[in-house]
Structure formats: structure tokens, C-alpha cells
Protein backbone atom coordinates (compact mmCIF):
# COMPACT_ATOMS: atom_id res chain seq x y z
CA UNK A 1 114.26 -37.81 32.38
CA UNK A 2 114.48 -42.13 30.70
CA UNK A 3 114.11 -39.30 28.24
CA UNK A 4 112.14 -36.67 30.63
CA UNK A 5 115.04 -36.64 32.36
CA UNK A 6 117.36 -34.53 31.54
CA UNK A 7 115.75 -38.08 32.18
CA UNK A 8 115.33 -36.86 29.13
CA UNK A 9 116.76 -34.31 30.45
CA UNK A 10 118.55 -33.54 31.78
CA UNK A 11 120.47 -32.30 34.38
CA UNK A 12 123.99 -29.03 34.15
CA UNK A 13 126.29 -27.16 36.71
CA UNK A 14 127.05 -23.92 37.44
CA UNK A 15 124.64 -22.05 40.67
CA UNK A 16 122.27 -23.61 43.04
CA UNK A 17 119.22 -21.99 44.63
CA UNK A 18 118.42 -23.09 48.66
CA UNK A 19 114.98 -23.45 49.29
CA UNK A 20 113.28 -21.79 51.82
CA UNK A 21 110.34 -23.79 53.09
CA UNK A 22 107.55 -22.14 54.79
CA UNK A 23 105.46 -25.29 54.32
CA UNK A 24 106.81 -28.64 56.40
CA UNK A 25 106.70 -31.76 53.82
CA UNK A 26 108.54 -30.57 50.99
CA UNK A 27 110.02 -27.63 51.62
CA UNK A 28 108.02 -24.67 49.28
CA UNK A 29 109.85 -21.11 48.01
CA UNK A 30 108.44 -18.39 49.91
CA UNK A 31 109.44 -15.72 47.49
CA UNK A 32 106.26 -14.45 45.59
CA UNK A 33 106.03 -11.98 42.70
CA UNK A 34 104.62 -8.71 44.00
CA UNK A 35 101.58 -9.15 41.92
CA UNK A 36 100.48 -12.02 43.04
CA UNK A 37 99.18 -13.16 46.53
CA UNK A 38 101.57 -16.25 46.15
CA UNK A 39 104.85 -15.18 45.45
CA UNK A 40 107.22 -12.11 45.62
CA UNK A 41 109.64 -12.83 42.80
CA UNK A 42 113.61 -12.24 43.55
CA UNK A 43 115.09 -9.75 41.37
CA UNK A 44 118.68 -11.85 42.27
CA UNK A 45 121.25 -10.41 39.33
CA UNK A 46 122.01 -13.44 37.06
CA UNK A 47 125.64 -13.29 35.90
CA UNK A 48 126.94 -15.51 32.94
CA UNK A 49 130.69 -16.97 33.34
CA UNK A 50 130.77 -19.19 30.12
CA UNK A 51 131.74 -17.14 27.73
CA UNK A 52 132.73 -13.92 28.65
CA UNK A 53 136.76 -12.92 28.43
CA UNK A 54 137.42 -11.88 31.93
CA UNK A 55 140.44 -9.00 32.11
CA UNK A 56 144.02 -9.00 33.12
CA UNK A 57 144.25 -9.86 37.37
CA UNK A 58 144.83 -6.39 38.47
CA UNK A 59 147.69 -6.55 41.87
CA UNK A 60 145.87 -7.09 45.28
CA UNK A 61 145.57 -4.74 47.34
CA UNK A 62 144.83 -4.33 51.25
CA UNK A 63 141.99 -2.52 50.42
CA UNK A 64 140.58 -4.99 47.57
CA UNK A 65 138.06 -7.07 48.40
CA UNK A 66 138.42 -10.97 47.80
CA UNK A 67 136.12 -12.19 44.71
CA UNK A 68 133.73 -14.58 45.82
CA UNK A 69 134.01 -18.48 44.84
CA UNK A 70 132.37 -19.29 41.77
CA UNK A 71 129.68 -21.96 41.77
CA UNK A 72 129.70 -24.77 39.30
CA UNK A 73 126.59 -25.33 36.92
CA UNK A 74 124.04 -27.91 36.77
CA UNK A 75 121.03 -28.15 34.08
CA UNK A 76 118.30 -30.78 34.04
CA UNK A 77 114.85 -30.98 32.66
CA UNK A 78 112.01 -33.27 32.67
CA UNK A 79 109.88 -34.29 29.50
CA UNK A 80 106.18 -32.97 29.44
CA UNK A 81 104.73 -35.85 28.30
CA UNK A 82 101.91 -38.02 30.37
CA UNK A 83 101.85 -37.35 34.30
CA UNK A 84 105.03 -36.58 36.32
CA UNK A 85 105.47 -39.40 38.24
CA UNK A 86 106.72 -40.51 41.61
CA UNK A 87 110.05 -41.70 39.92
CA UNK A 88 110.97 -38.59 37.99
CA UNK A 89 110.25 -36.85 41.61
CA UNK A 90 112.84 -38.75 43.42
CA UNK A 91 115.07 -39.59 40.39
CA UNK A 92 114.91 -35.77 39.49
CA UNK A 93 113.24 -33.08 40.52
CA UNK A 94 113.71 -33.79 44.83
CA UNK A 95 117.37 -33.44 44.25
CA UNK A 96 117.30 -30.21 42.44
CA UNK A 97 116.04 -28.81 45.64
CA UNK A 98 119.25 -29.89 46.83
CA UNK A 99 121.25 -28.72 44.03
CA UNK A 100 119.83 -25.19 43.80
CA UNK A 101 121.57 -25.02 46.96
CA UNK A 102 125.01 -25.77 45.81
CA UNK A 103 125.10 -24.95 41.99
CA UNK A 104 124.25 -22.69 39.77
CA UNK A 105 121.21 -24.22 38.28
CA UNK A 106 119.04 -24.08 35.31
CA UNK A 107 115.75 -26.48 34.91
CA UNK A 108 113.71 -26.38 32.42
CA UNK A 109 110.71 -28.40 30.56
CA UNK A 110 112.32 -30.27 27.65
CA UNK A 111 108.95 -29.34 24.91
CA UNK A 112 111.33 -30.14 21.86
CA UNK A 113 112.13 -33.71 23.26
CA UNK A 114 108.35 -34.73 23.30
CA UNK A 115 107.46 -34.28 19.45
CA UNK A 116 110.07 -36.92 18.88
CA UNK A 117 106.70 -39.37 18.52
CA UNK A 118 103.37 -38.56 17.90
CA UNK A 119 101.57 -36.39 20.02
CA UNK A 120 98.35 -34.10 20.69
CA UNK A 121 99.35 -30.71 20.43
CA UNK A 122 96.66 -29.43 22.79
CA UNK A 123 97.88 -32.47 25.44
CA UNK A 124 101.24 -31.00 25.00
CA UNK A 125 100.72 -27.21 25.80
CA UNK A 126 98.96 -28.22 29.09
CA UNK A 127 101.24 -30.82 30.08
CA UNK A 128 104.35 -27.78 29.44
CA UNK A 129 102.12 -25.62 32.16
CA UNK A 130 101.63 -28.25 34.28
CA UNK A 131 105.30 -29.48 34.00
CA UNK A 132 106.85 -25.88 35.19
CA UNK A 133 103.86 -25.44 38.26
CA UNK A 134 105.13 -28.96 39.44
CA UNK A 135 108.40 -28.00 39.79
CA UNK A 136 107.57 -25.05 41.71
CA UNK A 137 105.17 -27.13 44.06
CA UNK A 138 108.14 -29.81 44.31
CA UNK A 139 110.33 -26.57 46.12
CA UNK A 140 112.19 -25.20 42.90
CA UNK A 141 112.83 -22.02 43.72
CA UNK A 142 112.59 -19.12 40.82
CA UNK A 143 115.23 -16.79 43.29
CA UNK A 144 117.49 -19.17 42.91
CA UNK A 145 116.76 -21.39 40.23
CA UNK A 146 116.21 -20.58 36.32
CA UNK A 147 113.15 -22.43 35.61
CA UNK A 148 112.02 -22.23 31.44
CA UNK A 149 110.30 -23.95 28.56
CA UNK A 150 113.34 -25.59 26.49
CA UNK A 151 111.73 -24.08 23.17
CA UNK A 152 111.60 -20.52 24.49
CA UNK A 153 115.71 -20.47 24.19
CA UNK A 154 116.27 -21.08 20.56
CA UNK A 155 119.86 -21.17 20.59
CA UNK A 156 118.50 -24.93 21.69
CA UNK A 157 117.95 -25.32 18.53
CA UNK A 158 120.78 -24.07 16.37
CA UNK A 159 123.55 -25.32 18.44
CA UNK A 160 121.36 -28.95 17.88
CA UNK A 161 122.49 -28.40 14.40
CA UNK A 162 126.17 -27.02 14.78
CA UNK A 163 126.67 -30.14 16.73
CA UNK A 164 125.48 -32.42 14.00
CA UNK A 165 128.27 -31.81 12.22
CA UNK A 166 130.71 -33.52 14.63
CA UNK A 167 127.79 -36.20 15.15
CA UNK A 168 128.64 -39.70 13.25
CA UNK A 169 125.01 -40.90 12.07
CA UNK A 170 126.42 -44.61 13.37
CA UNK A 171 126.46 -43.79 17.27
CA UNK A 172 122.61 -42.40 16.53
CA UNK A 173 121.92 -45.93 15.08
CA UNK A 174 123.01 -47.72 18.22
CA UNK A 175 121.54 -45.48 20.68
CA UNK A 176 119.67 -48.37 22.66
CA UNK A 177 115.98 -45.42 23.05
CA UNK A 178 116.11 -44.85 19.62
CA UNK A 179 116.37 -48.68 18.69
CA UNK A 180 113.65 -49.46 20.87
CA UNK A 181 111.42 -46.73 20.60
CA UNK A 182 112.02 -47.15 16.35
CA UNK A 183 110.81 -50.41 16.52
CA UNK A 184 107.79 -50.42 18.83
CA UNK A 185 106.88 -47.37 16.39
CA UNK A 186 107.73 -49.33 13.31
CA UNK A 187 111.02 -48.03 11.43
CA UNK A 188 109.14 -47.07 8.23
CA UNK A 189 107.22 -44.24 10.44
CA UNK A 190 109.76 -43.00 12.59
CA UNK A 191 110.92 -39.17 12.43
CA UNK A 192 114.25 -37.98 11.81
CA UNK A 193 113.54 -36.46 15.24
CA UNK A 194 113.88 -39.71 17.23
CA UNK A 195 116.88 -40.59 15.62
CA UNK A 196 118.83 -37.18 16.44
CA UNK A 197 117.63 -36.25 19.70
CA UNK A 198 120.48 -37.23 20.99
CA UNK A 199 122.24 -34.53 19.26
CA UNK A 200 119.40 -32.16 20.88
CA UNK A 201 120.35 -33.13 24.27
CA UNK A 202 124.04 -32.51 23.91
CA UNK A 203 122.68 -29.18 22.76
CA UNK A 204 120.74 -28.94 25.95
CA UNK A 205 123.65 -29.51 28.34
CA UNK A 206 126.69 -28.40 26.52
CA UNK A 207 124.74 -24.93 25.55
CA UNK A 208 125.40 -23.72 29.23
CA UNK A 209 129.12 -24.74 29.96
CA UNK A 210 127.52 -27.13 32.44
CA UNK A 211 130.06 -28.52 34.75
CA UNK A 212 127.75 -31.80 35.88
CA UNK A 213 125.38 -32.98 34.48
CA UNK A 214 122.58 -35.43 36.78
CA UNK A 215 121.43 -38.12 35.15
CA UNK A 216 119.48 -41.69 35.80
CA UNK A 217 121.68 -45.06 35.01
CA UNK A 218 119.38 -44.68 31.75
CA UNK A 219 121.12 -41.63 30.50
CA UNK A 220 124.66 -42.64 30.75
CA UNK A 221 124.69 -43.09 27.01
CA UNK A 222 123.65 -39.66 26.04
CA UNK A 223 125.71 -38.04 27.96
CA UNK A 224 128.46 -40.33 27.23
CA UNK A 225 127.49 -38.81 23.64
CA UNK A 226 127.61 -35.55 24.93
CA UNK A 227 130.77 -35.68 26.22
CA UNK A 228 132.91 -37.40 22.82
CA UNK A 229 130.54 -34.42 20.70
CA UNK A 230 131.98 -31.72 22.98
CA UNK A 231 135.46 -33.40 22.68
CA UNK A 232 135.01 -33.18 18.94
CA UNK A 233 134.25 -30.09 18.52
CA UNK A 234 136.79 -28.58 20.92
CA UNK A 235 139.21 -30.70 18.83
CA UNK A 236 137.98 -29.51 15.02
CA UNK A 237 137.72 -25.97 15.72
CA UNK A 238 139.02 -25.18 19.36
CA UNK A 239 142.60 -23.98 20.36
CA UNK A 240 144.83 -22.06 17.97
CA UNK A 241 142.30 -23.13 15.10
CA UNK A 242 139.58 -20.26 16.85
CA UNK A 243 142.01 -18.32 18.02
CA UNK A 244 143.49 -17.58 14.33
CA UNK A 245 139.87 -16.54 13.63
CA UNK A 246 139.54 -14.09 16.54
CA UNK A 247 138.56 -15.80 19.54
CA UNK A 248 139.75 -16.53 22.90
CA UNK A 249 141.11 -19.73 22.24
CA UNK A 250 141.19 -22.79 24.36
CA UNK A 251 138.29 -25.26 24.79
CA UNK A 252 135.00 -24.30 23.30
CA UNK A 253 132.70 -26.54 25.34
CA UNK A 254 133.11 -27.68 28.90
CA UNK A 255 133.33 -31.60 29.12
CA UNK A 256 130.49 -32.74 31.76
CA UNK A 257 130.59 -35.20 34.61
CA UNK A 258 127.69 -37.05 35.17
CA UNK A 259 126.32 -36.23 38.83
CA UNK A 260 124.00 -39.94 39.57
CA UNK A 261 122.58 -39.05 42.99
CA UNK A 262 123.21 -42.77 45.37
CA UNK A 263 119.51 -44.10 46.34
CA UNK A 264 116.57 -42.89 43.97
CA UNK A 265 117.61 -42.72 40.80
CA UNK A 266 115.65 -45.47 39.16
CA UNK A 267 112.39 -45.91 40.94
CA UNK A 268 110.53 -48.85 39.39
CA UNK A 269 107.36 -50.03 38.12
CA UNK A 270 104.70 -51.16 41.07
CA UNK A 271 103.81 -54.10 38.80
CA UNK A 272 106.95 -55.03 38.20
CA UNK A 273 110.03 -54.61 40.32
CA UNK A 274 112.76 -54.91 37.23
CA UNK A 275 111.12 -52.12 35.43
CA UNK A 276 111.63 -48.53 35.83
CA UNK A 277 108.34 -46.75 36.23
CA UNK A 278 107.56 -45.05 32.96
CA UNK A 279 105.38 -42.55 31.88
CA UNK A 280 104.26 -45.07 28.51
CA UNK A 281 103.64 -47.81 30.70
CA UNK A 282 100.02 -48.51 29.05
CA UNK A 283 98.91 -49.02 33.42
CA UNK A 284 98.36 -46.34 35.16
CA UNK A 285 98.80 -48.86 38.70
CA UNK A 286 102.24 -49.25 37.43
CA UNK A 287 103.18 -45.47 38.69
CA UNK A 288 102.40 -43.07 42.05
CA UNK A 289 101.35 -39.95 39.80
CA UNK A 290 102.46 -37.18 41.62
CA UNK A 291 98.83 -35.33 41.61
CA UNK A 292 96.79 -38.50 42.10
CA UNK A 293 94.38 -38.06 44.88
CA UNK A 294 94.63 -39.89 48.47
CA UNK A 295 92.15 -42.74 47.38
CA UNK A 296 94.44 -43.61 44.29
CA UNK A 297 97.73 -44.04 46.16
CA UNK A 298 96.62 -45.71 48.85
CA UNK A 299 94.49 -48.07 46.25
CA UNK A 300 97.57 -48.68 43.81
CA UNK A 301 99.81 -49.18 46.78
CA UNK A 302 97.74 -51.91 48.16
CA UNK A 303 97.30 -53.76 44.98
CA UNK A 304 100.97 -53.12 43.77
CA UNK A 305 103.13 -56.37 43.45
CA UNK A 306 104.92 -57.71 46.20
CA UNK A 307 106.33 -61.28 47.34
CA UNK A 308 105.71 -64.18 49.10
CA UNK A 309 109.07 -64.05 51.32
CA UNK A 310 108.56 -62.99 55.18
CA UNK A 311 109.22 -59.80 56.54
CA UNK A 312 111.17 -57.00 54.83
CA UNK A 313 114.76 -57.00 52.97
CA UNK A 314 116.72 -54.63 51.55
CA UNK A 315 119.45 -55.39 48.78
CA UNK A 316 118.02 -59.11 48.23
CA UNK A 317 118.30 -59.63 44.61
CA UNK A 318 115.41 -61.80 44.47
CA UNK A 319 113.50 -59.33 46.03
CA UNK A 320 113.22 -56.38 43.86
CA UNK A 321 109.63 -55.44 44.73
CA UNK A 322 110.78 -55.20 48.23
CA UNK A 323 113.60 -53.50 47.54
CA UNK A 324 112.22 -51.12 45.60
CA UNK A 325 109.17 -49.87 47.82
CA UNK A 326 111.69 -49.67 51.07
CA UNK A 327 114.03 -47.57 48.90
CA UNK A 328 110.49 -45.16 47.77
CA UNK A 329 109.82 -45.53 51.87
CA UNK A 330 113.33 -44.34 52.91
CA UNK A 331 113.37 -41.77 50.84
CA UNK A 332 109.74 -40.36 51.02
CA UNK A 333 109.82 -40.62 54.97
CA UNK A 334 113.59 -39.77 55.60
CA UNK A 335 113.49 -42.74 58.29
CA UNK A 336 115.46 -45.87 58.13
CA UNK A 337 114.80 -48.97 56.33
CA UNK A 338 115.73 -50.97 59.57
CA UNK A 339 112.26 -49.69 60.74
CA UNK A 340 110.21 -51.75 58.55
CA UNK A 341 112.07 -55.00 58.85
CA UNK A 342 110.21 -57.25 60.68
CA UNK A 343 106.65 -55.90 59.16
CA UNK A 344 104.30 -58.35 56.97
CA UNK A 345 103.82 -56.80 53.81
CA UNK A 346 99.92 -55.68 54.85
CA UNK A 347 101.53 -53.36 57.71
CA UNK A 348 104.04 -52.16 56.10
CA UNK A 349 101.91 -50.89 52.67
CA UNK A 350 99.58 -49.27 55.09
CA UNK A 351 102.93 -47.44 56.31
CA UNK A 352 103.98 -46.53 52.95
CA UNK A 353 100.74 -45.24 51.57
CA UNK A 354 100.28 -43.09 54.38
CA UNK A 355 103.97 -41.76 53.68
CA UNK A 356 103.27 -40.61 50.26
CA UNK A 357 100.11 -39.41 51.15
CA UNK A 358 101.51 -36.66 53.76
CA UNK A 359 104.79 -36.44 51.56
CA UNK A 360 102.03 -35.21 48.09
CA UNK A 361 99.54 -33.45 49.92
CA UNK A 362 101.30 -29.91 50.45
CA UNK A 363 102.86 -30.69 46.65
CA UNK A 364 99.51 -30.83 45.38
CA UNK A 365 98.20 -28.08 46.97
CA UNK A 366 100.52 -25.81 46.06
CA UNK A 367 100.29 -27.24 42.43
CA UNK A 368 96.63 -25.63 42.42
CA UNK A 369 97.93 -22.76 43.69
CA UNK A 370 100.37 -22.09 41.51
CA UNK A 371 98.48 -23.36 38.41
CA UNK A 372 95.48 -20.80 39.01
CA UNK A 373 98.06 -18.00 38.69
CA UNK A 374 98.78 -18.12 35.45
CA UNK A 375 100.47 -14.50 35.28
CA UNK A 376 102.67 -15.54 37.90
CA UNK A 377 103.62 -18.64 36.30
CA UNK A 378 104.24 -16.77 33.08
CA UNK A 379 106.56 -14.30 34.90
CA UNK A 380 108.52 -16.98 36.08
CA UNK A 381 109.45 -19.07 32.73
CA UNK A 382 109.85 -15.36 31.22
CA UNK A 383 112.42 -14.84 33.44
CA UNK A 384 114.27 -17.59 33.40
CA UNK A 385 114.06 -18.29 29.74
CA UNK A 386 115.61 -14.59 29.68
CA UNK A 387 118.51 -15.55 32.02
CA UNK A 388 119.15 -18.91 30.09
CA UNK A 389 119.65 -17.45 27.20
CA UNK A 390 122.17 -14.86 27.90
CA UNK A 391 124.23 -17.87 28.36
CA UNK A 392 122.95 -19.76 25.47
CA UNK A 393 123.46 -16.85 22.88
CA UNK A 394 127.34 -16.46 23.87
CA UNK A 395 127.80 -20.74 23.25
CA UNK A 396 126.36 -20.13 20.31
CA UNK A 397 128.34 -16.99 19.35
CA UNK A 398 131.33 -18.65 20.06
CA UNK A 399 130.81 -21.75 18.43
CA UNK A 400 129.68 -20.30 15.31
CA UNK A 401 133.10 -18.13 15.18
CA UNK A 402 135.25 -21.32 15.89
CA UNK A 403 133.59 -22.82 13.13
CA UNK A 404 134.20 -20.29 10.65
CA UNK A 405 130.53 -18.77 10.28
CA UNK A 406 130.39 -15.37 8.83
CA UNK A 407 129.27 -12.62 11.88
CA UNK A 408 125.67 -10.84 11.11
CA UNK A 409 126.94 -6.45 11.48
């Protein structure tokens, strides 16, 4: 989000989509594209206002209309590698549906991130599709939301490399992923890739001006990255230095806050409560797979690790199995963790599976619908890979002026 977040991705702020639920679990878009009997696309106007020079105030009048507010930005994405799990759902991609409500938002499926490692190319063009339906089953809305495929904006890309040049190599080298993922690889075979990612991601969120960016307590270092990189680079070639070579002047990049949402942001492993439920984690019972079937949740949640205390606590730090399936339970069934405090563990993992069950099911069916319209699904990345980058290619623009790049006529 770690990395598919953007947990590897990924999360930036600027417009937010509200969701308008026709279904009753999840809460499901109801706008369609016109040529397809699921959705009626929005043709909302998207307006950029990170780069553009706006004009001299002109005097009020009684007769002028006030403008309207503003929204901030927010940009996150989610890695498509292995199965999107129950923890980048609630970590992630169930608070964009908030978000979209209240920011400008852009989320897209962070490709470029998974060929940091070794991969099957085939695997990885599936799992892109399958990525983007899932966040339109989840309640993303396309009217509101700008959902794309990170590679389909390449200004991803080239401001990567821009930013490399106010990137020390030594804060790559102690980037705690790349350490560990380097050696579990081996060192000798790792790709340049892994070790500059980083440098990608700042790309990712400081490519759209983002205002916040939402990230798990995994992430804190990248953007913590992001943030001295845009700092940097606003003090190399921003202020008087770009406005001497024709520009506006002022700060290049916004600096991002990091938006870490209270409960749900690090949903851990069902084997073992003091790990955070991964996509590499070599068992598949270690994770609620967001498109396993009925059989499979209930069967993982029964067998999933648990205690020999009595009854149900929250916030006991010898507990963390416990308090990590009532935090999944609060937040899955929007009821109280008060509820479920004086149930044995059998009674209460019959309550739980049955809460993810009816929480999934409408997901997964609209997955299948969505995923067997591939023309729709197409229309929609289009789009919103179009509206990304009009933002994207006036960062880009910018920054290569402030830094002195000659102008293509």
C-alpha cells in the first residue's frame, strides 16, 4: 500500500467523489457508461489547480457570483501484485470512499511499483485489471474519482528521474523495504528498481500538488522522503531562481501531510497478531482475500490464531490476536466492540465470519460484473488516466523550466 499502498501507494489531496450506493453493504456507484448495462459514466468537467497562473482578482461586484471553495487533493494507489486483501481494503481502499467525498481524488494501480522484483508478466496484466474492477466493486466512484493504471501517465516516470537529482543515494540505502526486501532477494540480484522506488513514489504523490497524502504506519518513511525531496527541490530551483528563468515563482511542489486514518490502518496477519497481513506471506490462511468464496472465510476464520485468555479485550497488549479481529469486526460491521465482550472465542468467530461474509458478497458480485465489461472498464482508466495527466504534464512542465531544461517549440 506496505508498498501497494500508496501502501505502496499511495494516497494525494485535492477533490473527493461521494458515493452513491444503490447496493446496501458497501455502498456501489450507480453511474454507468451509456454503453454498458452497468454504468452511465459522468461527463463531470475535471479542472487542474496545480499549475496554472490564475489572473489578477478583478473588484467584486453585487452582481458577481462568489467562486466556490476549492477542495484539497488526495492520491493513493494500491500495488497489483498477489490478491487484494482484507487489509489493503480497510487500510486503503474503504476510506477512499470516504475521501472521494471530501477531496479531490486520484487512485490509481501502482504497475511500475510491482516490477521492482521478479514477476510474471502475464500474472501482472491480469492482476492490473483485476486491481482497477476491485476498486470499483469496493464503491470508487469514476464521477467523482480519477481511477488509472500508474504507467498510462508517463510524466510518472520522468519526474521519477528529475527528482533523482535532489535524491542522496544514502537515504535509499537505509530505507528499512529496500533493506529487507534486498536481502531476502540476495543483494547481488537486486534491481536498481528496488533501490529507487522510493524516488518513484515521491514522483507519484508530488506529481499532483497533493495536499495529503494517506498512508499506513508503514509508509511514514517514504513520505517522510517525499516531503525533504519536495523541500529540496523547491529550495535548488524554486523562488527567484525559476522566476529569473520565466516562471511563476514561489514553491514548485506542494509539501504533503500524511492523512493516517485512526482504526484500520494496519490489519494483521490471522496467524500471527504482530504481523501485518501481507500479500508475500507464503500462507494464504494468513489473509481474508477480498474475492475468496464464503467457504474460505468462514474456514480461515475458524482456524485463524487466537488465545487462551477468557472472553474478549480490546487494547490488551498481550492480546494482539484479539485485538486485531475486534478491530476487523468493528470496522466490517460498524457495531461496537463492547458487543462482543463477554463472547468465548467459538461465538464470537462465528460472528465475525458471518460479518465478512455479508460485508464481501455484494463486493464480489459486482467485481464479476464489472470484470465481464471489459469496454467499460477500459473507458474508465482511459478517462481518468486522461484527467491525471493534465495535471501531471504541467508538474512536469514546470519543474523542467525551474531546472533549467531547454523547452521543445
Amino acid at each position: 500500500m506496505g508498498r501497494a499502498l500508496l501502501s505502496h501507494f499511495l494516497i494525494l489531496s485535492n477533490s473527493s467523489p461521494r458515493l452513491a450506493s444503490t447496493l446496501s453493504c458497501s455502498g456501489f456507484p450507480r453511474h454507468f457508461p451509456s454503453s454498458s448495462p452497468l454504468i452511465r459514466r459522468s461527463s463531470r468537467q475535471f479542472r487542474c489547480h496545480c499549475t496554472t497562473v490564475s489572473p489578477p482578482p478583478q473588484p467584486a461586484s453585487p452582481e458577481t457570483t462568489p467562486p466556490t471553495s476549492v477542495k484539497k487533493r488526495v492520491v493513493s494507489g494500491v500495488q497489483p501484485t498477489g490478491s487484494i486483501h482484507l487489509g489493503n481494503y480497510l487500510g486503503a481502499i474503504k476510506n477512499w470512499i470516504s475521501l472521494q467525498d471530501k477531496y479531490e481524488a486520484l487512485f490509481f494501480i501502482v504497475d511500475l511499483h510491482a516490477i521492482t522484483l521478479p514477476y510474471d508478466p502475464q500474472e501482472l496484466l491480469k492482476a492490473t485489471r483485476d486491481t482497477a474492477a476491485i476498486y470499483l466493486a469496493c464503491g470508487v466512484d469514476p464521477s467523482k474519482a480519477s481511477v488509472f493504471v500508474q504507467s498510462h501517465v508517463r510524466a510518472h516516470v520522468e519526474l521519477m528521474w528529475l527528482l533523482s537529482a535532489a535524491t542522496p543515494i544514502g537515504r535509499l540505502n537505509r530505507m528499512i523495504q529496500f533493506k529487507e526486501k534486498s536481502r531476502k532477494a540476495g543483494d547481488e540480484n537486486v534491481g536498481v528498481a528496488l533501490l529507487t522506488y522510493p524516488v518513484l513514489m515521491a514522483s507519484d504523490i508530488l506529481l499532483y500538488q497533493s495536499d495529503f497524502v494517506p498512508v499506513g504506519e508503514d509508509q511514514k518513511q517514504h513520505l517522510e522522503l517525499t516531503r525533504d525531496v519536495a523541500g529540496s527541490v523547491n529550495s535548488l530551483y524554486g523562488g527567484r531562481k525559476w522566476k529569473k528563468l520565466g516562471g511563476r515563482g514561489g514553491a514548485i511542489f506542494k509539501v504533503p501531510e500524511p492523512l493516517i486514518p485512526p482504526t484500520g490502518a494496519r490489519v494483521m496477519s490471522l496467524t500471527d497478531g504482530l504481523s501485518k497481513m501481507s500479500k508475500s506471506a507464503p500462507s494464504d490462511q494468513s489473509r481474508i482475500n477480498l474475492l475468496d468464496p464464503k467457504d474460505v472465510i468462514a474456514n480461515k476464520i475458524k482456524r485463524c490464531k487466537t488465545d487462551s485468555f477468557p472472553g474478549m479485550e480490546f487494547d490488551n497488549p498481550e492480546r494482539p490476536e484479539c485485538n486485531n479481529l475486534l478491530s476487523v469486526y468493528q470496522l466490517i460491521s460498524e457495531k461496537t466492540k463492547e458487543e462482543c465482550q463477554d463472547m468465548n472465542w467459538g461465538t464470537f468467530k462465528s460472528l465475525l465470519a458471518d460479518a465478512l461474509i455479508d460485508h464481501l458478497h455484494p463486493i464480489q458480485d459486482r467485481y464479476e460484473a464489472i470484470i465481464s465489461d471489459p469496454t467499460y472498464l477500459d473507458e474508465v482508466l482511459e478517462e481518468g488516466a486522461t484527467k491525471a495527466a493534465e495535471i501531471a504534464d504541467a508538474t512536469v512542465s514546470n519543474v523542467k523550466q525551474a531546472m533549467g531544461l531547454l523547452r521543445r517549440r
